[in-house]
PDB file of N, CA and C in Angstrom:
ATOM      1  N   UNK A   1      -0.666   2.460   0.067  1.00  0.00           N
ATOM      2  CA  UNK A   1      -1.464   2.617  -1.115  1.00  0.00           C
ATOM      3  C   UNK A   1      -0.657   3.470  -2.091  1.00  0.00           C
ATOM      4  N   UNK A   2      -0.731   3.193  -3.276  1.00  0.00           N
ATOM      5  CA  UNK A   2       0.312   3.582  -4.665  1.00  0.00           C
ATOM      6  C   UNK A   2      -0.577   4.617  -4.865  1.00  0.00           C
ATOM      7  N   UNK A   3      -0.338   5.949  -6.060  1.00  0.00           N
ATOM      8  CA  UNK A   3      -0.814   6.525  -6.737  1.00  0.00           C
ATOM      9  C   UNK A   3      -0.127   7.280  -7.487  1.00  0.00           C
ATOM     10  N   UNK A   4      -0.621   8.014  -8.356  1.00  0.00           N
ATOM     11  CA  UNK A   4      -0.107   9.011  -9.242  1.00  0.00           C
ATOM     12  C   UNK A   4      -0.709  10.624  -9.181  1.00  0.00           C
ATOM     13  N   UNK A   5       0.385  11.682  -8.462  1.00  0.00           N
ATOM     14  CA  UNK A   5       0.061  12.817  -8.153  1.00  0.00           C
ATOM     15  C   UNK A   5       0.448  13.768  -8.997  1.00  0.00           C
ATOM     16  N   UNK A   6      -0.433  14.550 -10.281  1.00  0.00           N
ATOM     17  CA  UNK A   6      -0.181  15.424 -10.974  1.00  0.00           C
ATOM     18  C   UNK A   6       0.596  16.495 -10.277  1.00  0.00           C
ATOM     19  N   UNK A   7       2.159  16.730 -10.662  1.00  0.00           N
ATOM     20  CA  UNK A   7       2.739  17.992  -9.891  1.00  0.00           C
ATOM     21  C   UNK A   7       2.348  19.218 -10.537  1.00  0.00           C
ATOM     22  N   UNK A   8       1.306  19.480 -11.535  1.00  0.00           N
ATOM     23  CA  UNK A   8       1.245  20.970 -11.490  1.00  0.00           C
ATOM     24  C   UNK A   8      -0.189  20.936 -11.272  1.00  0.00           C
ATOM     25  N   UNK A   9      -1.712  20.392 -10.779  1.00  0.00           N
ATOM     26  CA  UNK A   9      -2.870  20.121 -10.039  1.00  0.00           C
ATOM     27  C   UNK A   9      -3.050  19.519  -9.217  1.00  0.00           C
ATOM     28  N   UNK A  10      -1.686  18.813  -8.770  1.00  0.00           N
ATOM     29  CA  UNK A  10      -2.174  18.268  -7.503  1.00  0.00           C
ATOM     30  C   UNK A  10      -3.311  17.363  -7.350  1.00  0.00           C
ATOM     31  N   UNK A  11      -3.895  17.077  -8.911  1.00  0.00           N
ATOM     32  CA  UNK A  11      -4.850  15.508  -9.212  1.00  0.00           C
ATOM     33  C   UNK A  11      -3.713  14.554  -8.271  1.00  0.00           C
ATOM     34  N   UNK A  12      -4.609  13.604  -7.726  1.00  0.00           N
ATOM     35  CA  UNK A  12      -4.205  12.337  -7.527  1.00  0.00           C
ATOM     36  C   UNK A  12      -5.182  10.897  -8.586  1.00  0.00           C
ATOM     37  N   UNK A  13      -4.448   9.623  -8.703  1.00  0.00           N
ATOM     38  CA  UNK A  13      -5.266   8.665  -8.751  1.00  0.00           C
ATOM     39  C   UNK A  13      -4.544   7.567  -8.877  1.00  0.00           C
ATOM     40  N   UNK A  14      -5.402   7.001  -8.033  1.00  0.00           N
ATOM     41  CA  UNK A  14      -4.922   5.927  -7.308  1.00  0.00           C
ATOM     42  C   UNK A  14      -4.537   4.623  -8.549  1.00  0.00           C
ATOM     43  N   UNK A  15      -3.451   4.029  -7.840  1.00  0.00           N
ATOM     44  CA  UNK A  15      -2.575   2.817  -8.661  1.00  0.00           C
ATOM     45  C   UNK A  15      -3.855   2.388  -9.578  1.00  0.00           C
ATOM     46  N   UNK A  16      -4.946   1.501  -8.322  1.00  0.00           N
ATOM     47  CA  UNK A  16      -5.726   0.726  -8.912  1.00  0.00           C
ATOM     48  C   UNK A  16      -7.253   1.496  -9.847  1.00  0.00           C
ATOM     49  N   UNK A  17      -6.934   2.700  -9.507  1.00  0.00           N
ATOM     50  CA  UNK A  17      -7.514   3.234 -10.920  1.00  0.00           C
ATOM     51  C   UNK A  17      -7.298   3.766 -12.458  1.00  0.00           C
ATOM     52  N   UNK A  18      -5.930   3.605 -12.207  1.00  0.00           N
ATOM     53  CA  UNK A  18      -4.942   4.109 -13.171  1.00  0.00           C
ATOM     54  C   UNK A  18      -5.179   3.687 -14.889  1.00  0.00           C
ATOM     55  N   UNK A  19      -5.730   2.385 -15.300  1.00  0.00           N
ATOM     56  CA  UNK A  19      -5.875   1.804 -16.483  1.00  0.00           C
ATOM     57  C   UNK A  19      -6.977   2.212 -17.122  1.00  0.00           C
ATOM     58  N   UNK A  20      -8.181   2.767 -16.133  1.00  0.00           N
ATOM     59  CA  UNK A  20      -9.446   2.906 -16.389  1.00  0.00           C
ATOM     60  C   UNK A  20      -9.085   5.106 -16.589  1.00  0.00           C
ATOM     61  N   UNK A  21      -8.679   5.361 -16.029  1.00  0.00           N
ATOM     62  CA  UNK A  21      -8.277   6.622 -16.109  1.00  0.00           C
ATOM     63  C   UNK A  21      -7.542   7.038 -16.790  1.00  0.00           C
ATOM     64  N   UNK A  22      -6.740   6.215 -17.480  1.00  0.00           N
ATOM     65  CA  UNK A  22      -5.893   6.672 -18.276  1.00  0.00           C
ATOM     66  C   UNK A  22      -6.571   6.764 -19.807  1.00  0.00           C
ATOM     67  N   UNK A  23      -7.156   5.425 -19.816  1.00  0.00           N
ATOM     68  CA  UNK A  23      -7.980   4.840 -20.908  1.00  0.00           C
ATOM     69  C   UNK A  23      -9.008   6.016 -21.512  1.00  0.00           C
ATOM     70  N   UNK A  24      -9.766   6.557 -20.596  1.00  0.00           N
ATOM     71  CA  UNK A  24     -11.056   7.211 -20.263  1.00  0.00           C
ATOM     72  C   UNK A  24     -10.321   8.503 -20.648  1.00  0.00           C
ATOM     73  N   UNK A  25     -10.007   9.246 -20.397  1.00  0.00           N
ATOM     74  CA  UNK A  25      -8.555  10.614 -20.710  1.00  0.00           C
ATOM     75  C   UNK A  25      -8.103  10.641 -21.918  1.00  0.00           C
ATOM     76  N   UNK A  26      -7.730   9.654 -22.962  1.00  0.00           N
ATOM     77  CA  UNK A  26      -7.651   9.350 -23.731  1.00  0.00           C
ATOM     78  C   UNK A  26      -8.510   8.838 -24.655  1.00  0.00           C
ATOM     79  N   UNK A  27      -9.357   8.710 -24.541  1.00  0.00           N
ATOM     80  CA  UNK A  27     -10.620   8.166 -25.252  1.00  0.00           C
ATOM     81  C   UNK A  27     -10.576   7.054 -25.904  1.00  0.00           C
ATOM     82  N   UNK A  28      -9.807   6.159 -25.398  1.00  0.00           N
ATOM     83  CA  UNK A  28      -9.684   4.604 -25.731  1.00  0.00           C
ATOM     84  C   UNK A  28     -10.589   3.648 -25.422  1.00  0.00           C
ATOM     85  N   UNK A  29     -11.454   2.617 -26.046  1.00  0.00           N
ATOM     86  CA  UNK A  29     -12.264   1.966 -25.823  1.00  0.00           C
ATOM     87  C   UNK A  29     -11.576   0.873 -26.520  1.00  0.00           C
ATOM     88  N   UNK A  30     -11.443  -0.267 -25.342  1.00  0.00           N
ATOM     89  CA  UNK A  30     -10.495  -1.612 -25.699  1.00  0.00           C
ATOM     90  C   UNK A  30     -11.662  -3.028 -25.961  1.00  0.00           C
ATOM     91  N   UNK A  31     -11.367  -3.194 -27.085  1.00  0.00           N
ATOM     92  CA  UNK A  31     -11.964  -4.526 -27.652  1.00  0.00           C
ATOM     93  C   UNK A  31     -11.370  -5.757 -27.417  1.00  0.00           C
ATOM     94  N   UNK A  32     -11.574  -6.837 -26.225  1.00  0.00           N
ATOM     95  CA  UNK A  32     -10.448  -7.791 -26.246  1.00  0.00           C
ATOM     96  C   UNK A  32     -11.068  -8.829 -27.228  1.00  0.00           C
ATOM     97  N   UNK A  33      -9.386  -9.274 -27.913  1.00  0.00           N
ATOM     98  CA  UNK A  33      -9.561  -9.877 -28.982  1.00  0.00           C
ATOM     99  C   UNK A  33      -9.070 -11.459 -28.886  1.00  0.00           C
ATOM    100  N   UNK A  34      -9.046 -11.423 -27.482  1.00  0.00           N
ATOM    101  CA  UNK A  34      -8.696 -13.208 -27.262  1.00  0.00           C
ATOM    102  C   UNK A  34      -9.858 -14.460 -27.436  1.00  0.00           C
ATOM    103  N   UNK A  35      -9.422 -15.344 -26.745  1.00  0.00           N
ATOM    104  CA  UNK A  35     -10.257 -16.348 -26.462  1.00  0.00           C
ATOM    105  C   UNK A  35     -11.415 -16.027 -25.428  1.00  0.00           C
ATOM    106  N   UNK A  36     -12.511 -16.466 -25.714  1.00  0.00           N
ATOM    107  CA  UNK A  36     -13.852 -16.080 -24.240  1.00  0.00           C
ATOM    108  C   UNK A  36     -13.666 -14.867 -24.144  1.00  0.00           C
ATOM    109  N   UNK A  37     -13.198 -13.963 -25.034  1.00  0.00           N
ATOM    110  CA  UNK A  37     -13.580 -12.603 -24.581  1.00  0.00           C
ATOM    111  C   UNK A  37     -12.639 -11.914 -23.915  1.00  0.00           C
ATOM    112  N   UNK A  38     -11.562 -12.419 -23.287  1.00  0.00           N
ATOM    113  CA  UNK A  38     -10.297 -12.054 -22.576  1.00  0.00           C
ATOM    114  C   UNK A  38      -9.330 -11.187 -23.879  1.00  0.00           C
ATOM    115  N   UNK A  39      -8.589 -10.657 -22.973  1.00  0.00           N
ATOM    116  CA  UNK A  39      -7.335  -9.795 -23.724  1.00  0.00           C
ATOM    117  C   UNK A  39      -5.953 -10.186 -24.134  1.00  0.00           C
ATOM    118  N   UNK A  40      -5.909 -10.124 -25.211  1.00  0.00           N
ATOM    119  CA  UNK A  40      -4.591 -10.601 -25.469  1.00  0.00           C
ATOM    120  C   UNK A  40      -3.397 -10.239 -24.826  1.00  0.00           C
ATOM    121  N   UNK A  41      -2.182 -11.058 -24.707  1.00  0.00           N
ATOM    122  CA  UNK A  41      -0.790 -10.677 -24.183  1.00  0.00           C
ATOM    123  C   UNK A  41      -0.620  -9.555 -24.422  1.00  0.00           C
ATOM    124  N   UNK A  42      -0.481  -9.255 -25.961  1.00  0.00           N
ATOM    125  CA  UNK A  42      -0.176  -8.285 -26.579  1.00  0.00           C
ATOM    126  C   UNK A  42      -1.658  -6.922 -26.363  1.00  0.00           C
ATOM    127  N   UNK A  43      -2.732  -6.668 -26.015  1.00  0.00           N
ATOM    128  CA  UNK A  43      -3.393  -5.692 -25.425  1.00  0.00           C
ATOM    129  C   UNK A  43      -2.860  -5.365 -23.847  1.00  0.00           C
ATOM    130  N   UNK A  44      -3.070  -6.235 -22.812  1.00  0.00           N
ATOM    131  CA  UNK A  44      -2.018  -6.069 -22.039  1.00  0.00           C
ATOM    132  C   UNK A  44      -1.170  -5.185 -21.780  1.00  0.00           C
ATOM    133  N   UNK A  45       0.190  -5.488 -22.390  1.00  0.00           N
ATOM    134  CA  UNK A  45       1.221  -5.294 -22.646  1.00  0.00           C
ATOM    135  C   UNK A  45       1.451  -3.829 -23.242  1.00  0.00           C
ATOM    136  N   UNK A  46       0.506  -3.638 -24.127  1.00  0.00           N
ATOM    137  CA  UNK A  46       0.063  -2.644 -25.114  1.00  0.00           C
ATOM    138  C   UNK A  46      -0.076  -0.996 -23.710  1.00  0.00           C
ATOM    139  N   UNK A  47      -1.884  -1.891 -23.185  1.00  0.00           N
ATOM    140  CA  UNK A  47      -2.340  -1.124 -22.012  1.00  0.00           C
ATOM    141  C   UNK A  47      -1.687  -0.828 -20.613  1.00  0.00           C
ATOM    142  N   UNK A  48      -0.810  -1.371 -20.148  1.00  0.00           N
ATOM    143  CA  UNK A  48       0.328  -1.152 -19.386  1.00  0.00           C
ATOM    144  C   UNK A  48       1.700   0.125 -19.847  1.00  0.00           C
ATOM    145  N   UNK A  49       1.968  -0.229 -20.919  1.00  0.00           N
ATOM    146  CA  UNK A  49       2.773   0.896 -21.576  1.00  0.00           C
ATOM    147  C   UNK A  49       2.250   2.027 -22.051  1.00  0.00           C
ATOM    148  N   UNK A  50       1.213   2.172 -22.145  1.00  0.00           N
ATOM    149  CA  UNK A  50       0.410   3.637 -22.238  1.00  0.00           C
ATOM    150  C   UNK A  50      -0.032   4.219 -21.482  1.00  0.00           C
ATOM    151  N   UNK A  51      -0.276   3.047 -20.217  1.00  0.00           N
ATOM    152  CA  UNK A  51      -0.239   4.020 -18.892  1.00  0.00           C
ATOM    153  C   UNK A  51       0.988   4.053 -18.633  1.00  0.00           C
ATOM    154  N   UNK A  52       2.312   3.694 -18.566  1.00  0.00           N
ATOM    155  CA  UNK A  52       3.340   3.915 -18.119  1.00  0.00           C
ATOM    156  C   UNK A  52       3.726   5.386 -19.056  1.00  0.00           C
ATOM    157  N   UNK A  53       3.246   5.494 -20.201  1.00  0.00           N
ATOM    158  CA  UNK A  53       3.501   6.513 -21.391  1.00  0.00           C
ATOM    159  C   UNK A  53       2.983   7.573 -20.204  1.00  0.00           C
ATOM    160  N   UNK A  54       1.586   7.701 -20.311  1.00  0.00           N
ATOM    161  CA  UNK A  54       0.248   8.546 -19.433  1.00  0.00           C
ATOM    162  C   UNK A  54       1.336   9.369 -18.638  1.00  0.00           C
ATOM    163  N   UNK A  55       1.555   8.622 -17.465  1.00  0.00           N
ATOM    164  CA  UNK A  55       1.957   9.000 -16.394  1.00  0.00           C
ATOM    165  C   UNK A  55       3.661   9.349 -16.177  1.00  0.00           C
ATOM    166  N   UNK A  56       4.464   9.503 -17.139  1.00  0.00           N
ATOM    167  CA  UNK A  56       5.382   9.906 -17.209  1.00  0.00           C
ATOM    168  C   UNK A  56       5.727  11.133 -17.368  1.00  0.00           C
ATOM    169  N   UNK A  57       4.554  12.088 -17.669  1.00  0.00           N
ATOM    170  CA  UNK A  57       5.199  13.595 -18.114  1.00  0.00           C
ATOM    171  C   UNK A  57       4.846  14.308 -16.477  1.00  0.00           C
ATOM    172  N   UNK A  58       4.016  14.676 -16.174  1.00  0.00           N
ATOM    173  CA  UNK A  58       3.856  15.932 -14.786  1.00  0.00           C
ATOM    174  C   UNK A  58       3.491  14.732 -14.324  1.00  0.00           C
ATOM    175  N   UNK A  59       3.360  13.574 -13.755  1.00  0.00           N
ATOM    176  CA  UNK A  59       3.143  12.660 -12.680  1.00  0.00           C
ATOM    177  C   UNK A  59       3.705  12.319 -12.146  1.00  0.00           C
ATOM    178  N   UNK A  60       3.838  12.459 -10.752  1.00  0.00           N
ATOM    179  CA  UNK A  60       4.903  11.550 -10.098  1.00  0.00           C
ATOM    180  C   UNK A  60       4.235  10.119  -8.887  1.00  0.00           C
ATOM    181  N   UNK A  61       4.958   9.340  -9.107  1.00  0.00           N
ATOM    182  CA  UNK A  61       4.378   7.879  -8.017  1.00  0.00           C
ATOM    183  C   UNK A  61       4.529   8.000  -6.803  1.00  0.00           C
ATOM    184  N   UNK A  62       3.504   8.405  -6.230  1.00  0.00           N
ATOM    185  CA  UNK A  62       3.805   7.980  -4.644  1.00  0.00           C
ATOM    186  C   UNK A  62       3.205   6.696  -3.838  1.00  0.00           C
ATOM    187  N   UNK A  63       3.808   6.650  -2.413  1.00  0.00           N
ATOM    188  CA  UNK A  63       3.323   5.679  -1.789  1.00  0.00           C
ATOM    189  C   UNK A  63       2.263   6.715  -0.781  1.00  0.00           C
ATOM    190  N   UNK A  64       1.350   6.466  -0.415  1.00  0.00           N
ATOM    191  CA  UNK A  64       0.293   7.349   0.720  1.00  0.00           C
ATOM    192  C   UNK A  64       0.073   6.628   1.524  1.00  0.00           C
ATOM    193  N   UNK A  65       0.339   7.105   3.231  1.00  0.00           N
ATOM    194  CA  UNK A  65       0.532   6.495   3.932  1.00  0.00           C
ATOM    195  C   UNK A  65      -0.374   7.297   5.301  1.00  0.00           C
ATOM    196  N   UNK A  66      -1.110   8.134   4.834  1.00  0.00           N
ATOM    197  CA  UNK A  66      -2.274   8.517   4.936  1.00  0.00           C
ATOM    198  C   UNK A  66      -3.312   7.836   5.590  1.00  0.00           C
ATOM    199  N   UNK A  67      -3.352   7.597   7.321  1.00  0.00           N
ATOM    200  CA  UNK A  67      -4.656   6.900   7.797  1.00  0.00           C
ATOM    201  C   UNK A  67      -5.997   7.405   7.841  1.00  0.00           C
ATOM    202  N   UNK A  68      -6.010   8.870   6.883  1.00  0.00           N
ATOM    203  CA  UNK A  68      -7.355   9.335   7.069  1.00  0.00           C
ATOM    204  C   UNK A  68      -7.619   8.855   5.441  1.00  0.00           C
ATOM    205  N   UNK A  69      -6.757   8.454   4.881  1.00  0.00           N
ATOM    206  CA  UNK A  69      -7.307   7.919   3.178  1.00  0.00           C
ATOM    207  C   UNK A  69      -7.767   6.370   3.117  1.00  0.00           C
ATOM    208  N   UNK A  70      -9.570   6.686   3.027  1.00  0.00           N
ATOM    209  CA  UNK A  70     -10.473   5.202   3.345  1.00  0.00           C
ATOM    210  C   UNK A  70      -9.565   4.210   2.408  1.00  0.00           C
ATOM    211  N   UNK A  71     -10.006   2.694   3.402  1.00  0.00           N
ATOM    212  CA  UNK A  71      -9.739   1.935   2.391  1.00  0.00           C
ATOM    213  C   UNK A  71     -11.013   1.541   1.522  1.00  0.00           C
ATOM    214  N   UNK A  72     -10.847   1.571   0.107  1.00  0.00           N
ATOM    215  CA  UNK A  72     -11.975   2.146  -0.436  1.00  0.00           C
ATOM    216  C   UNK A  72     -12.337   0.385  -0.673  1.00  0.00           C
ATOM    217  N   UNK A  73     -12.421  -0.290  -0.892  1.00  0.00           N
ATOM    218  CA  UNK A  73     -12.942  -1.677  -0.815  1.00  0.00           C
ATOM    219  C   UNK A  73     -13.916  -2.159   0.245  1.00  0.00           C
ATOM    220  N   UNK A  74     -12.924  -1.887   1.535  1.00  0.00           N
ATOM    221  CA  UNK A  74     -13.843  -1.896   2.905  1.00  0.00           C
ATOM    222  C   UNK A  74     -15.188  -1.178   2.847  1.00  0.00           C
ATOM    223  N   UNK A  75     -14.658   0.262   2.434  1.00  0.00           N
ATOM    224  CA  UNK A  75     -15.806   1.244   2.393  1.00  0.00           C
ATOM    225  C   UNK A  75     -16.760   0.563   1.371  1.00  0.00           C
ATOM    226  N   UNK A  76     -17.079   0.526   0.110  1.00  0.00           N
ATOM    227  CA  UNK A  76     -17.727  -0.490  -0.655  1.00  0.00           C
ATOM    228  C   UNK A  76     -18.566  -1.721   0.048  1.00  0.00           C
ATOM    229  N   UNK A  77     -17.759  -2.516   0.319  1.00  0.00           N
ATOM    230  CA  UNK A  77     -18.160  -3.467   1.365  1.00  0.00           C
ATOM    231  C   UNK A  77     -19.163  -3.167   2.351  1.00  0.00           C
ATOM    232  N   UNK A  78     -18.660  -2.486   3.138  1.00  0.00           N
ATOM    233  CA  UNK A  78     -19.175  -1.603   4.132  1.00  0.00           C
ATOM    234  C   UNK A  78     -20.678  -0.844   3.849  1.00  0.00           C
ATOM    235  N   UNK A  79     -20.711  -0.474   2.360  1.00  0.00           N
ATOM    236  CA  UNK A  79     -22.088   0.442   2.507  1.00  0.00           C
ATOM    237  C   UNK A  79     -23.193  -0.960   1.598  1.00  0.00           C
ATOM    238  N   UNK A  80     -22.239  -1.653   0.984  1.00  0.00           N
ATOM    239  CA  UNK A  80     -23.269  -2.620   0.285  1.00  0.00           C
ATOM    240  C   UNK A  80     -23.838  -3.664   1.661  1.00  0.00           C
ATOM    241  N   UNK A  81     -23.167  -3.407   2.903  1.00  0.00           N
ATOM    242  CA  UNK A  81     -23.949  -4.391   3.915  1.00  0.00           C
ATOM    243  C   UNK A  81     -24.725  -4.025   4.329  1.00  0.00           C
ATOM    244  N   UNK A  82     -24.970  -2.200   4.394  1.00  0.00           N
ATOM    245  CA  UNK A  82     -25.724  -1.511   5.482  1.00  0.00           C
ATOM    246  C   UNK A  82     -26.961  -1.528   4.120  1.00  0.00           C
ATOM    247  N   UNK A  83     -26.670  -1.639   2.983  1.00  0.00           N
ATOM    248  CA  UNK A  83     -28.137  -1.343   2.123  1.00  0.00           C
ATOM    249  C   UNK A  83     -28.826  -2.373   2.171  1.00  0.00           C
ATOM    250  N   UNK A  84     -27.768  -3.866   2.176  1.00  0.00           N
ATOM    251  CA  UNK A  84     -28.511  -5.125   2.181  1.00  0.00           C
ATOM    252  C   UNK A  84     -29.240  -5.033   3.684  1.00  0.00           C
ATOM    253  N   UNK A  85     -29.185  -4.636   4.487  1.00  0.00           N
ATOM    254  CA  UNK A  85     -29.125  -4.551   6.095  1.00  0.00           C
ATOM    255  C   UNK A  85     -30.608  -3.892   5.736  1.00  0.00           C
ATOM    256  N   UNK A  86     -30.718  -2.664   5.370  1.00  0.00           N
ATOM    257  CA  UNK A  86     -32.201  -1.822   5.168  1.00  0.00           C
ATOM    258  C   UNK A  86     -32.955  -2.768   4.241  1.00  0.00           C
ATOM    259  N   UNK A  87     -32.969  -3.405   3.277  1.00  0.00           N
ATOM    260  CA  UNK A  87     -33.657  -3.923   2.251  1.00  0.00           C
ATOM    261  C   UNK A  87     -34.247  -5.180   2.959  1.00  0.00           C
ATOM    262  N   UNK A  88     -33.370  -5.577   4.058  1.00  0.00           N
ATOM    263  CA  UNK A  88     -33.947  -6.888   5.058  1.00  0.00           C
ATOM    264  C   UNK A  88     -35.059  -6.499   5.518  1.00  0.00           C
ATOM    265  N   UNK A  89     -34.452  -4.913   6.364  1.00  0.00           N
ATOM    266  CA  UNK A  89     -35.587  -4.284   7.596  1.00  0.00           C
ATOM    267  C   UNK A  89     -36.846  -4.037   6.378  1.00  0.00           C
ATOM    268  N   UNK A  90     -36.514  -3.692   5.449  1.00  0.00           N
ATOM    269  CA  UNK A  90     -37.962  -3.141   4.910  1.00  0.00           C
ATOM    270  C   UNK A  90     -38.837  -4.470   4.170  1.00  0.00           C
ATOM    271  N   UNK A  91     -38.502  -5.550   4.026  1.00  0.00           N
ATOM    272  CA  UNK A  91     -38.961  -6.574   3.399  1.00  0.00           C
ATOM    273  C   UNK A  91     -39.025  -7.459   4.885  1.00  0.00           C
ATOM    274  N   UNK A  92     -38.945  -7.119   5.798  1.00  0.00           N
ATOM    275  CA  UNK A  92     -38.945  -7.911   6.942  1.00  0.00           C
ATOM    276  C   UNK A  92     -38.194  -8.792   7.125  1.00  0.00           C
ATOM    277  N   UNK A  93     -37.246  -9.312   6.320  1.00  0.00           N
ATOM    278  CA  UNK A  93     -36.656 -10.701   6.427  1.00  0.00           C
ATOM    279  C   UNK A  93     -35.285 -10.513   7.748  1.00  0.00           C
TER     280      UNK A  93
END
């Protein structure tokens, strides 16, 4: 698993949160201006290089290799079965 570890707080965040965090930190709110609502090449392109901007000054990339760091998808997965699981028991189904 990728991330980005602030060397003077010791923040981490993870690869796949990185666009939304960077965005959000910055107070950027992205309007895509393509077709159906999608993002242009050029937003993209744009939003990739500003996180690459972001994360260039006190950040450094690591790989974490960390078996006590959930895989957070599973986990997701995982708690949306056990709620669907109670919502059965309590509706009887």
């Amino acid at each position: 698993m990728k991330c980005y570890r602030n060397i003077t707080t010791d923040e981490v965040v993870y690869k796949e949160a990185a666009e939304e965090y960077v965005l959000n930190e910055l107070g950027i709110t992205v309007i895509p201006k393509g077709k159906n609502g999608e993002m242009t090449q050029l937003q993209l392109e744009n939003i990739e290089e500003t996180i690459n901007w972001f994360f260039s000054g006190n950040w450094i990339e690591e790989d974490i290799y960390d078996e006590d760091v959930p895989d957070l998808e599973y986990e997701l997965e995982l708690a949306d079965r056990e709620y669907q699981e109670g919502l059965d028991r309590k509706w009887g189904l």
